[in-house]
N, C-alpha and C. Protein backbone atom coordinates (compact mmCIF):
# COMPACT_ATOMS: atom_id res chain seq x y z
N UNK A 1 -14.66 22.07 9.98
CA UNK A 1 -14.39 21.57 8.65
C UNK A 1 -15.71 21.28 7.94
N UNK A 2 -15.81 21.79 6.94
CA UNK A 2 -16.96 21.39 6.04
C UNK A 2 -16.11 20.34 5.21
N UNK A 3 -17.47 19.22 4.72
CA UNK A 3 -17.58 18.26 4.40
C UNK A 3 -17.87 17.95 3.14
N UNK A 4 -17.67 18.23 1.84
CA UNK A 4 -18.85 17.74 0.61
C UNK A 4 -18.84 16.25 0.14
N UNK A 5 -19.89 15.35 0.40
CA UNK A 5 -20.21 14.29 -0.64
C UNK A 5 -21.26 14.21 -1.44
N UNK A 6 -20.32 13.82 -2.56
CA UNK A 6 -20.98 14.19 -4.08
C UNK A 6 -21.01 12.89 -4.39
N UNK A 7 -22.42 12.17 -4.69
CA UNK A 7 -22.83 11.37 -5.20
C UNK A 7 -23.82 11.18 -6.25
N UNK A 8 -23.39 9.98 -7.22
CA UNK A 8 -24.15 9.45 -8.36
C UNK A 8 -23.21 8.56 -9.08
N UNK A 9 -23.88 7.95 -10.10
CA UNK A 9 -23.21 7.28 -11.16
C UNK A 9 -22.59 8.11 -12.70
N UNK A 10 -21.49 7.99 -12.28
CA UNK A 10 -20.71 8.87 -13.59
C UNK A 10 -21.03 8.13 -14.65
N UNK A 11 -21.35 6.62 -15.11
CA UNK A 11 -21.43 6.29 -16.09
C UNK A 11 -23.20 6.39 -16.28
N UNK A 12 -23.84 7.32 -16.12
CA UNK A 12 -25.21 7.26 -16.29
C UNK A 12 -25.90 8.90 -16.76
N UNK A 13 -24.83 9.85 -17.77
CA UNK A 13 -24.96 11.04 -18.17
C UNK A 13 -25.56 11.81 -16.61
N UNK A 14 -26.30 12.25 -16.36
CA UNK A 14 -26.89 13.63 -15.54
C UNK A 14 -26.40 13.25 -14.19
N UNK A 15 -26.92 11.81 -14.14
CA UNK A 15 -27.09 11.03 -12.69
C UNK A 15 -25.39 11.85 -12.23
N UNK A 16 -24.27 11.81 -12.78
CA UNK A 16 -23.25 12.06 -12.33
C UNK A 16 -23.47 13.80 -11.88
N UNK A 17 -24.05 14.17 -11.86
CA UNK A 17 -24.00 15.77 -11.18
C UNK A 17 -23.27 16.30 -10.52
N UNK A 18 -23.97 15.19 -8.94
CA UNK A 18 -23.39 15.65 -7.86
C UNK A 18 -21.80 15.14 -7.49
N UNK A 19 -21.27 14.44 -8.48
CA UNK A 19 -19.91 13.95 -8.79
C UNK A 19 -19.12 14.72 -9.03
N UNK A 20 -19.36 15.48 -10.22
CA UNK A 20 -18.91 16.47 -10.85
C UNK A 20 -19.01 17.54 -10.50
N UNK A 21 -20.04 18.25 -9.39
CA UNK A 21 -19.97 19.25 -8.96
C UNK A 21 -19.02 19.13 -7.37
N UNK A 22 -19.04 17.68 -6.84
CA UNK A 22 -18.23 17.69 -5.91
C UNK A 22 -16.54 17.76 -6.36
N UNK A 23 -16.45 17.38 -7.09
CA UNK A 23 -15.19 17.27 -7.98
C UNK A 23 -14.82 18.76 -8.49
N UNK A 24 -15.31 19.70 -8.58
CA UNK A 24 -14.62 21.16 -9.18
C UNK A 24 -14.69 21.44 -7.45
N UNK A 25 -15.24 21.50 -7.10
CA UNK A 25 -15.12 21.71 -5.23
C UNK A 25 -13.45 21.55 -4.99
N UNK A 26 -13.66 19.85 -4.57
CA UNK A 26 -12.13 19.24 -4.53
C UNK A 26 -11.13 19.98 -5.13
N UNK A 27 -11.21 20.16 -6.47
CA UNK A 27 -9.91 21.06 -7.00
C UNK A 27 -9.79 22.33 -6.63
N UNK A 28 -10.57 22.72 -6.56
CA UNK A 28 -10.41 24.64 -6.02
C UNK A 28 -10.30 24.51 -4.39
N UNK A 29 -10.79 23.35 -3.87
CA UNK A 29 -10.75 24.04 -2.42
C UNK A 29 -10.51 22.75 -1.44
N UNK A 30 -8.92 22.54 -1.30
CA UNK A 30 -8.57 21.88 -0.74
C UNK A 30 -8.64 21.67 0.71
N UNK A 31 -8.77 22.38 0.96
CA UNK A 31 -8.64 23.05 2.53
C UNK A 31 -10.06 22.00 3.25
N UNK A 32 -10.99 21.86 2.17
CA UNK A 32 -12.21 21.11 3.22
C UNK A 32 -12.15 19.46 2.14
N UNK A 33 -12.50 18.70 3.26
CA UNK A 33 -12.52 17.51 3.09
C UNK A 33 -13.52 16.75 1.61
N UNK A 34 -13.64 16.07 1.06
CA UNK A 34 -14.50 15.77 -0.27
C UNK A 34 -14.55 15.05 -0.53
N UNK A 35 -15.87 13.88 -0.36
CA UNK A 35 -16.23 12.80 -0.86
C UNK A 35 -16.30 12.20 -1.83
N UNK A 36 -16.44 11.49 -2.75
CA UNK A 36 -17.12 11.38 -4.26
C UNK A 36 -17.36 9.72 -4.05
N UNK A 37 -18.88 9.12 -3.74
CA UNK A 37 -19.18 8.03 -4.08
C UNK A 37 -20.33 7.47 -5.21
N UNK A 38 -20.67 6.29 -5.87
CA UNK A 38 -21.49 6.21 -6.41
C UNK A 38 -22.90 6.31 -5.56
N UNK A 39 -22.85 5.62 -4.48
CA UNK A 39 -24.26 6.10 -3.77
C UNK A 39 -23.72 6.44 -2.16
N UNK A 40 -24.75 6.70 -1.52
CA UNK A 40 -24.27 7.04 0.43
C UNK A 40 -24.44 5.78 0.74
N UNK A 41 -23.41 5.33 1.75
CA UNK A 41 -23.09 3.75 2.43
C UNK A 41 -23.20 4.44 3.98
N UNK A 42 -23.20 3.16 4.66
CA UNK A 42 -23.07 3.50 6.55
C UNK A 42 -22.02 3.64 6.83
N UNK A 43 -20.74 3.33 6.07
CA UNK A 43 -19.55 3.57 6.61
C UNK A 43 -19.00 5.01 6.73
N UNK A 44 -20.07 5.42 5.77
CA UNK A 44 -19.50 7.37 5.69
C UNK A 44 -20.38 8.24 6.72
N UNK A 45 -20.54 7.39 7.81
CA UNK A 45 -21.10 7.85 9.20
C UNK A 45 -19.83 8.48 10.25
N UNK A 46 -18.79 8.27 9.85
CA UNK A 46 -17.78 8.58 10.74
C UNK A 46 -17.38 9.98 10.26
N UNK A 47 -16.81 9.56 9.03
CA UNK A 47 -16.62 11.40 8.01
C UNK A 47 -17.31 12.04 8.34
N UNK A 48 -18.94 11.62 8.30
CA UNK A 48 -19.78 12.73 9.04
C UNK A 48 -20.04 13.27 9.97
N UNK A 49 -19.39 12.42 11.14
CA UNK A 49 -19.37 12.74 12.64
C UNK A 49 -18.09 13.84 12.65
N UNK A 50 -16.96 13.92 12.41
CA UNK A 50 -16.02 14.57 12.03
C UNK A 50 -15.92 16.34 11.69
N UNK A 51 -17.28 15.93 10.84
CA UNK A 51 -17.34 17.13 10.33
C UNK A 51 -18.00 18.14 10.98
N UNK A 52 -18.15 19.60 10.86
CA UNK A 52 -18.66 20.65 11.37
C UNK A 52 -20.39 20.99 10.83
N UNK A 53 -20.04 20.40 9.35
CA UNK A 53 -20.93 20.80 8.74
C UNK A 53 -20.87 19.76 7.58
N UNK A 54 -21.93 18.84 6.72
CA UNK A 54 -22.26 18.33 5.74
C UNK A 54 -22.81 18.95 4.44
N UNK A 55 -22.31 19.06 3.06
CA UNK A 55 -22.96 19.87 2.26
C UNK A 55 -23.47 18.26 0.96
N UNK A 56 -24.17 17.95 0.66
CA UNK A 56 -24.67 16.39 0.19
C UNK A 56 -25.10 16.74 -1.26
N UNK A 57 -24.16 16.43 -2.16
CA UNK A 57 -24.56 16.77 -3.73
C UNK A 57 -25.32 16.06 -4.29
N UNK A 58 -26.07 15.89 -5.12
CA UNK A 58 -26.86 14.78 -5.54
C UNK A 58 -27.56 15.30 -7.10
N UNK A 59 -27.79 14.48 -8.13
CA UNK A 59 -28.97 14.69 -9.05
C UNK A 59 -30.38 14.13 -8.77
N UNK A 60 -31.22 14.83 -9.51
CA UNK A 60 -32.54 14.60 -9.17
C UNK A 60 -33.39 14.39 -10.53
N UNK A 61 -34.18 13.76 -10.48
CA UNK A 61 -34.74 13.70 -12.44
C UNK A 61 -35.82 15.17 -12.17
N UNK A 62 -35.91 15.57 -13.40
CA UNK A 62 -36.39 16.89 -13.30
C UNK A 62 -36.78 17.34 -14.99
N UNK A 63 -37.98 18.34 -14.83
CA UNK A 63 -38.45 18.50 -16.07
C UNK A 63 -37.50 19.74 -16.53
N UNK A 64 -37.22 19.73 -17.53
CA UNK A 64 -37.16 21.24 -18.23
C UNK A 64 -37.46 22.68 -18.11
N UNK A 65 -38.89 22.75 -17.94
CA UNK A 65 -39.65 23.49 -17.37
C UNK A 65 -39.45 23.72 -15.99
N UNK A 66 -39.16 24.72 -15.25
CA UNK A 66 -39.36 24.64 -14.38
C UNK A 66 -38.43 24.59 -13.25
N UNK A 67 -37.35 23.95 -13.90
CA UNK A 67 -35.76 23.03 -13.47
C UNK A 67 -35.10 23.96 -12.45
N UNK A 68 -34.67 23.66 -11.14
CA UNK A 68 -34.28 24.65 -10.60
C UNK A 68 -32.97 23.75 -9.43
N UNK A 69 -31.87 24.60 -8.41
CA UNK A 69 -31.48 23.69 -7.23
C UNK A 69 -32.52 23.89 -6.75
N UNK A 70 -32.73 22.87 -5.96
CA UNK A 70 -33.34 22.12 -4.70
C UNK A 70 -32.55 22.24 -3.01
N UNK A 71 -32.50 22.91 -2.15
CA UNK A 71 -31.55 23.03 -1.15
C UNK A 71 -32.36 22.63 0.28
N UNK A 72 -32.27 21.39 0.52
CA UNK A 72 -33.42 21.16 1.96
C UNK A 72 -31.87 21.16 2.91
N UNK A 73 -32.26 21.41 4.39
CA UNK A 73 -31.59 21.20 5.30
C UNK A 73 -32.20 19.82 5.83
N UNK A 74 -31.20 18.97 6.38
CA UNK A 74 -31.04 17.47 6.37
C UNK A 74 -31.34 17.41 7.94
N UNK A 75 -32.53 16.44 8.03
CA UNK A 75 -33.00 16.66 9.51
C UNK A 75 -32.65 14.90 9.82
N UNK A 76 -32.14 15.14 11.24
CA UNK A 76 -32.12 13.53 11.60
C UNK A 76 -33.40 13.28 12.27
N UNK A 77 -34.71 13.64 12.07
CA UNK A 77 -35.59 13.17 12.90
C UNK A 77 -36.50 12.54 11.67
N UNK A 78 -36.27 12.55 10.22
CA UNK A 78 -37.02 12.69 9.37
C UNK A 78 -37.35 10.83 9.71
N UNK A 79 -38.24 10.44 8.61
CA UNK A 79 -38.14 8.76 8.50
C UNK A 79 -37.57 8.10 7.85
N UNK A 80 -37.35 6.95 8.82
CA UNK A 80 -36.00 6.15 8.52
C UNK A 80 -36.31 5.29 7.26
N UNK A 81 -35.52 5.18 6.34
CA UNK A 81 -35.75 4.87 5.27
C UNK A 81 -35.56 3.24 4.76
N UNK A 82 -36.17 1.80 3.79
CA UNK A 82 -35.50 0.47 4.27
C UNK A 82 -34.38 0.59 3.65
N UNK A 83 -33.84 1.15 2.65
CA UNK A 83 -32.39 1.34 2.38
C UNK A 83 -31.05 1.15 3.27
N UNK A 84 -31.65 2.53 4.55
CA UNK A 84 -30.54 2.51 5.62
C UNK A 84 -30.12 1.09 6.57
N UNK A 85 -30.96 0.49 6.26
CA UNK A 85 -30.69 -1.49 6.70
C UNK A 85 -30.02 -1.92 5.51
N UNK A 86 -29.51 -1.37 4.74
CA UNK A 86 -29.13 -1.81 3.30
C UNK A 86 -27.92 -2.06 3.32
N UNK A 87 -27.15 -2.20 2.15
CA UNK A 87 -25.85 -1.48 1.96
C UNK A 87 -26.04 -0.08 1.48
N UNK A 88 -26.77 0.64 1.50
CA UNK A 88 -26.56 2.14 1.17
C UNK A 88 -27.86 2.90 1.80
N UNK A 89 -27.78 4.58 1.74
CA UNK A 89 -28.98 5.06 2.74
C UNK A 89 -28.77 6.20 2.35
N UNK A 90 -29.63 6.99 2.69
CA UNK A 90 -30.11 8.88 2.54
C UNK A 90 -29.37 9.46 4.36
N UNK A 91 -29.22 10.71 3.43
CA UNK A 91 -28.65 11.78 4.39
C UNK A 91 -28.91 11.29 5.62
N UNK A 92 -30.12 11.42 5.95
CA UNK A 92 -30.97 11.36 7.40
C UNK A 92 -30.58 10.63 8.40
N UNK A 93 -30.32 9.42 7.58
CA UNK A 93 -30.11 7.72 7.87
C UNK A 93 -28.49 8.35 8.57
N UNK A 94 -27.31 8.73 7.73
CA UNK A 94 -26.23 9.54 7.90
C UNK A 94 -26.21 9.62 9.22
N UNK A 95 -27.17 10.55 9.24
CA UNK A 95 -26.86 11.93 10.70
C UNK A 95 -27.36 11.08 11.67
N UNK A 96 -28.37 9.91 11.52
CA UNK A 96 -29.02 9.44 12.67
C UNK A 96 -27.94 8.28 12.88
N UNK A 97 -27.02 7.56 12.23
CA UNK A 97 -26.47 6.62 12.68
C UNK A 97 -24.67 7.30 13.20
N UNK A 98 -24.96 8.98 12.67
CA UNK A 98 -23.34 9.39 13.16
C UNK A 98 -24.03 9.60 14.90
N UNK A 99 -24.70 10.34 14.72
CA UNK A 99 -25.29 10.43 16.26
C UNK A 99 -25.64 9.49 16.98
N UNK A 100 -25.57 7.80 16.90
CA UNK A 100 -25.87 7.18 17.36
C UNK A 100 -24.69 6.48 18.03
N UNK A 101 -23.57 6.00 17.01
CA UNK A 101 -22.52 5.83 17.08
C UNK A 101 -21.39 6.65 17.75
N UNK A 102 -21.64 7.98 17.28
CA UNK A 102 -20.33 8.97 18.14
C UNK A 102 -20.86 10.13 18.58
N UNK A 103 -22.40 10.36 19.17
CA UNK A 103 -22.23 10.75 19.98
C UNK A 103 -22.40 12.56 19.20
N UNK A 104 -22.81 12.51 17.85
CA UNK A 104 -23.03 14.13 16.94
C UNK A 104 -22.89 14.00 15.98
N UNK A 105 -23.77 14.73 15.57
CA UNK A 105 -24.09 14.81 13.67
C UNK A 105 -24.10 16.49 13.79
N UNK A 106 -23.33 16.92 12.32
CA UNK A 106 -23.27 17.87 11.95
C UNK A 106 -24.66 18.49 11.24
N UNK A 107 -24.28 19.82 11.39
CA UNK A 107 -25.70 20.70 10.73
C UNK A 107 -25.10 20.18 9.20
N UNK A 108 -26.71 19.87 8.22
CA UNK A 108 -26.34 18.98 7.15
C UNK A 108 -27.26 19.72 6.20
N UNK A 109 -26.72 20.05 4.87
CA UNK A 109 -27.50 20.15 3.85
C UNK A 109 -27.48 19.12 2.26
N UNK A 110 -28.61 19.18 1.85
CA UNK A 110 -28.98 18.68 0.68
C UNK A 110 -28.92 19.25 -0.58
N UNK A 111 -28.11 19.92 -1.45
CA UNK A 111 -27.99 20.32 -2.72
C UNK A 111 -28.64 19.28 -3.77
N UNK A 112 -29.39 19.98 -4.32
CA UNK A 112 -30.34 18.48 -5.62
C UNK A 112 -29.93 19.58 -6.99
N UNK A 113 -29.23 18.76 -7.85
CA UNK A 113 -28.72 19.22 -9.13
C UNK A 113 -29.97 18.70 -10.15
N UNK A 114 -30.57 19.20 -11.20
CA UNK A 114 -31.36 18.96 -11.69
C UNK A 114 -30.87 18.07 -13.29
N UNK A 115 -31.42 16.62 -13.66
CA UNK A 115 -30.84 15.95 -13.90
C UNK A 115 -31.60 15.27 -15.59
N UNK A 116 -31.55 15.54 -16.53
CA UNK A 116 -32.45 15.62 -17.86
C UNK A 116 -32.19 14.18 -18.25
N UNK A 117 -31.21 13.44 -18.08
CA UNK A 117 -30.86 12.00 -18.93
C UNK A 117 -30.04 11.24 -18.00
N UNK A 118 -30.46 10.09 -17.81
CA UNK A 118 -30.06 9.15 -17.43
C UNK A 118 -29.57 7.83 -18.21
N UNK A 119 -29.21 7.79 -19.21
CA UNK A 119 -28.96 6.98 -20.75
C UNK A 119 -27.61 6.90 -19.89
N UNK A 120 -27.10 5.84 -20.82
CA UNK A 120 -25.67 5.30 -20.27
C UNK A 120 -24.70 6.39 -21.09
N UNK A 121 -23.91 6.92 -20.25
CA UNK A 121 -22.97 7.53 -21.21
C UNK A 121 -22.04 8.33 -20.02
N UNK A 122 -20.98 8.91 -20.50
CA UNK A 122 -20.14 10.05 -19.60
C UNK A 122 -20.19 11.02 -19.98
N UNK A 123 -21.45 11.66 -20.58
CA UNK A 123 -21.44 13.10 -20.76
C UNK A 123 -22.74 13.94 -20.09
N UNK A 124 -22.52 14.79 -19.63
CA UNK A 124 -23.45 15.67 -19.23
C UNK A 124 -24.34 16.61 -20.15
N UNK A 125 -25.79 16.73 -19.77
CA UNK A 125 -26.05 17.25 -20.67
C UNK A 125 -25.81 18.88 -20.57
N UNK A 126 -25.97 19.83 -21.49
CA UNK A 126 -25.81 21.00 -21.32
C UNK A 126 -27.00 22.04 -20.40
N UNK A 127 -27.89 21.35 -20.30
CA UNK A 127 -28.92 21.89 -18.90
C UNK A 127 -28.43 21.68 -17.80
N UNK A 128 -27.83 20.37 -17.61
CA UNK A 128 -27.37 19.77 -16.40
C UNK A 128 -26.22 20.57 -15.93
N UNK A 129 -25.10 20.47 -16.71
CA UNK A 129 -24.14 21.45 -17.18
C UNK A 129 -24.20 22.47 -16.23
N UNK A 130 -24.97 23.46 -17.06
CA UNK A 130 -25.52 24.99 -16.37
C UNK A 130 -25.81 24.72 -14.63
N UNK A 131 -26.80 23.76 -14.49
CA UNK A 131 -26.84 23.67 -12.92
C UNK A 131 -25.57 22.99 -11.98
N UNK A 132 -25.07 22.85 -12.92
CA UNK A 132 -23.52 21.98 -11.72
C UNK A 132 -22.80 23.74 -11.44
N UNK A 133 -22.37 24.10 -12.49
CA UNK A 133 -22.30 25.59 -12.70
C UNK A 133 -22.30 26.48 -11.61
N UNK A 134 -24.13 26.31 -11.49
CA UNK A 134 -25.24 26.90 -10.34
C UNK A 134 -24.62 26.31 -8.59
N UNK A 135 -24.71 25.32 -8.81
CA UNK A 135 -24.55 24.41 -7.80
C UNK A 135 -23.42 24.91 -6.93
N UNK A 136 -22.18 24.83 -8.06
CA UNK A 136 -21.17 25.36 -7.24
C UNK A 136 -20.77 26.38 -6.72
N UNK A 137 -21.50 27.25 -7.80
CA UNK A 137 -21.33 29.13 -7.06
C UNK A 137 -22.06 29.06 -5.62
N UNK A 138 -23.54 28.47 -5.84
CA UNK A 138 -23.90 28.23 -4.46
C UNK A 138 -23.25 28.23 -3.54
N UNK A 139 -22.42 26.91 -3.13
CA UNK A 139 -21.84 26.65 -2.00
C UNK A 139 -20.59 27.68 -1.98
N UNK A 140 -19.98 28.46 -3.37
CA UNK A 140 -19.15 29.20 -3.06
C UNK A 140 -19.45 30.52 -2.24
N UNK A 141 -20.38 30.66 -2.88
CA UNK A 141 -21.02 31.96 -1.80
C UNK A 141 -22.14 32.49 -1.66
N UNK A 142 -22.54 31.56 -0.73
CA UNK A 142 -23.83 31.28 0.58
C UNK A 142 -22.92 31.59 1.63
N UNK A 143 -23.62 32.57 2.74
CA UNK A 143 -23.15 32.43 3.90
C UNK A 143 -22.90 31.58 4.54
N UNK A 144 -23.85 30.71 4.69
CA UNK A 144 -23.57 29.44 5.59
C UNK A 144 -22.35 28.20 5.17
N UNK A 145 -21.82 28.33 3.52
CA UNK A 145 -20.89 27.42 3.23
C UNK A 145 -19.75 28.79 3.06
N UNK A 146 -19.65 29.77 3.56
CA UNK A 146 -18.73 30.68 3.47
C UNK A 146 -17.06 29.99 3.79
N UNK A 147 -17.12 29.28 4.35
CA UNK A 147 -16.13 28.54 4.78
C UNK A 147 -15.07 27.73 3.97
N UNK A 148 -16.05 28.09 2.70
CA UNK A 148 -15.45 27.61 1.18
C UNK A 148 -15.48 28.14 0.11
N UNK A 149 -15.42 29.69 0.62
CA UNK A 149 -14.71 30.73 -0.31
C UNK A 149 -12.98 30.68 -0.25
N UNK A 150 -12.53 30.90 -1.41
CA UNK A 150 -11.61 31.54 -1.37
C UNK A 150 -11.48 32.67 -2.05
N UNK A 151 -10.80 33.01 -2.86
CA UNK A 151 -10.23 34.76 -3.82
C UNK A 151 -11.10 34.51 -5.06
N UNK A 152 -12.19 34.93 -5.10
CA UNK A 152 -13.30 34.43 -5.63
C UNK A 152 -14.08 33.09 -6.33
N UNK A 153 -14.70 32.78 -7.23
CA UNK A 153 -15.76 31.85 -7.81
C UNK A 153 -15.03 30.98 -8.43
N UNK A 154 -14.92 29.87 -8.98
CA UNK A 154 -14.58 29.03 -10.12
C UNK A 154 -15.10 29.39 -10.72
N UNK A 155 -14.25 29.41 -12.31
CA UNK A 155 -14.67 29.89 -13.53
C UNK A 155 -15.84 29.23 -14.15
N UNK A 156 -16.88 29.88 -14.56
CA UNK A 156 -18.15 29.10 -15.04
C UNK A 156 -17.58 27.73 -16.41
N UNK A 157 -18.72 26.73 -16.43
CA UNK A 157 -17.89 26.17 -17.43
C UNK A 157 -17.04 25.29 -17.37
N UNK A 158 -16.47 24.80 -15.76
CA UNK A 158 -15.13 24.32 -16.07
C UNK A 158 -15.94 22.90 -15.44
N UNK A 159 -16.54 22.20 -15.66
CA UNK A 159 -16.87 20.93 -14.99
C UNK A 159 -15.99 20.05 -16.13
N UNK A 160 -14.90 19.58 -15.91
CA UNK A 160 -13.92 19.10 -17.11
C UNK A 160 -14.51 17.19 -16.96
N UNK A 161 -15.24 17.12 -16.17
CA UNK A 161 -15.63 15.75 -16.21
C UNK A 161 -17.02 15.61 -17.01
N UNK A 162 -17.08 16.31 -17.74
CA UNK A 162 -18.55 16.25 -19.00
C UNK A 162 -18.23 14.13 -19.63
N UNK A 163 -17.05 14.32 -19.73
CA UNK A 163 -16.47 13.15 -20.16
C UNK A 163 -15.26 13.18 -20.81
N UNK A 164 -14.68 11.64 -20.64
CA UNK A 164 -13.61 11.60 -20.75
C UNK A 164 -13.00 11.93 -22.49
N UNK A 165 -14.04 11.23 -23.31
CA UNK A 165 -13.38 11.47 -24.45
C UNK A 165 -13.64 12.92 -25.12
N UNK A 166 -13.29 14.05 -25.21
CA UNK A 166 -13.16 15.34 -25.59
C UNK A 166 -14.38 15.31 -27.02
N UNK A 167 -14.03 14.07 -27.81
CA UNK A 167 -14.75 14.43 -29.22
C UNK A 167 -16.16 14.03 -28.86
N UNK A 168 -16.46 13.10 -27.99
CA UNK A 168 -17.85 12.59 -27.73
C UNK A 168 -18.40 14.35 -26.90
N UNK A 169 -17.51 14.77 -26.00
CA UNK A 169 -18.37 16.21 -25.86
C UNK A 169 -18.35 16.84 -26.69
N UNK A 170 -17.54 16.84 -27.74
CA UNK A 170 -18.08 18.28 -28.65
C UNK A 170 -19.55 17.55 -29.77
N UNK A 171 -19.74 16.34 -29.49
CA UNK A 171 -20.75 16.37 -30.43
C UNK A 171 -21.92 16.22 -29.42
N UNK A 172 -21.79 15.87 -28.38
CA UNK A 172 -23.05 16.01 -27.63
C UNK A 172 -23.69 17.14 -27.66
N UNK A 173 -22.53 18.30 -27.41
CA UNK A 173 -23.09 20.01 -27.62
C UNK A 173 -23.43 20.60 -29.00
């Protein structure tokens, strides 16, 4: 079973990315399990033990220029971060406390959505947009997330969580 958690703050425009890109996931492809939190906690060490495989959505602040996904594979040997003593923690922290606890951590990746505004709001911007877009064809078809194909792609475009009120997106665009 592949795994996606998609995290950020939906009320913080871009920051919500990896929300929204975990969220068109969820609807097209039921079949694998799907997270959606505002940040990673220790309790989602078990989901991760569970799983076969971790795919970890996220936004990242990022210039214009340049703007691209980001795709690291998620190592549990990396350094431990003071967060993961926190209430919340990075991937790493994840895999090192599923493996500690039960005994296996799944092969884990990092998707970084590239992220233009962080202003309070529920809309995405239209750069951001394009890479959730990106994001998701990715995991639709990459070999390694092959597991979450089905009868082809989600339709470009459809991230219907830009925000809730319809007229605030048409004037953002």
């Amino acid at each position: 079973m592949t795994l996606v958690i998609g995290y950020g703050n939906d009320l913080r425009s871009d920051d919500a990315a990896g929300v929204r890109a975990a969220g068109l996931l969820a609807e097209h492809h039921p079949e694998h399990r799907t997270i959606v939190v505002r940040q990673l906690t220790l309790e989602l060490a078990a989901d991760v033990a569970m799983a076969d495989r971790v795919v970890f959505l996220d936004a990242y602040p990022a210039e214009k220029d340049g703007a691209s996904l980001r795709v690291e594979r998620v190592r549990e040997d990396g350094e431990a971060h003071e967060s993961a003593l926190a209430h919340h923690c990075d991937p790493a922290s994840l895999l090192r406390l599923s493996r500690y606890l039960f005994g296996t951590a799944p092969e884990a990746w990092v998707v970084g959505i590239p992220a233009f505004s962080f202003d309070v709001g529920e809309t995405t911007s239209s750069a951001t947009s394009h890479w959730i877009d990106e994001a998701v064809g990715l995991i639709e078809g990459s070999a390694f997330f092959s597991g979450l194909r089905k009868k082809g792609k989600l339709p470009r475009g459809r991230h219907s969580g830009e925000g809730r009120n319809p007229e605030k997106r048409a004037e953002a665009e």
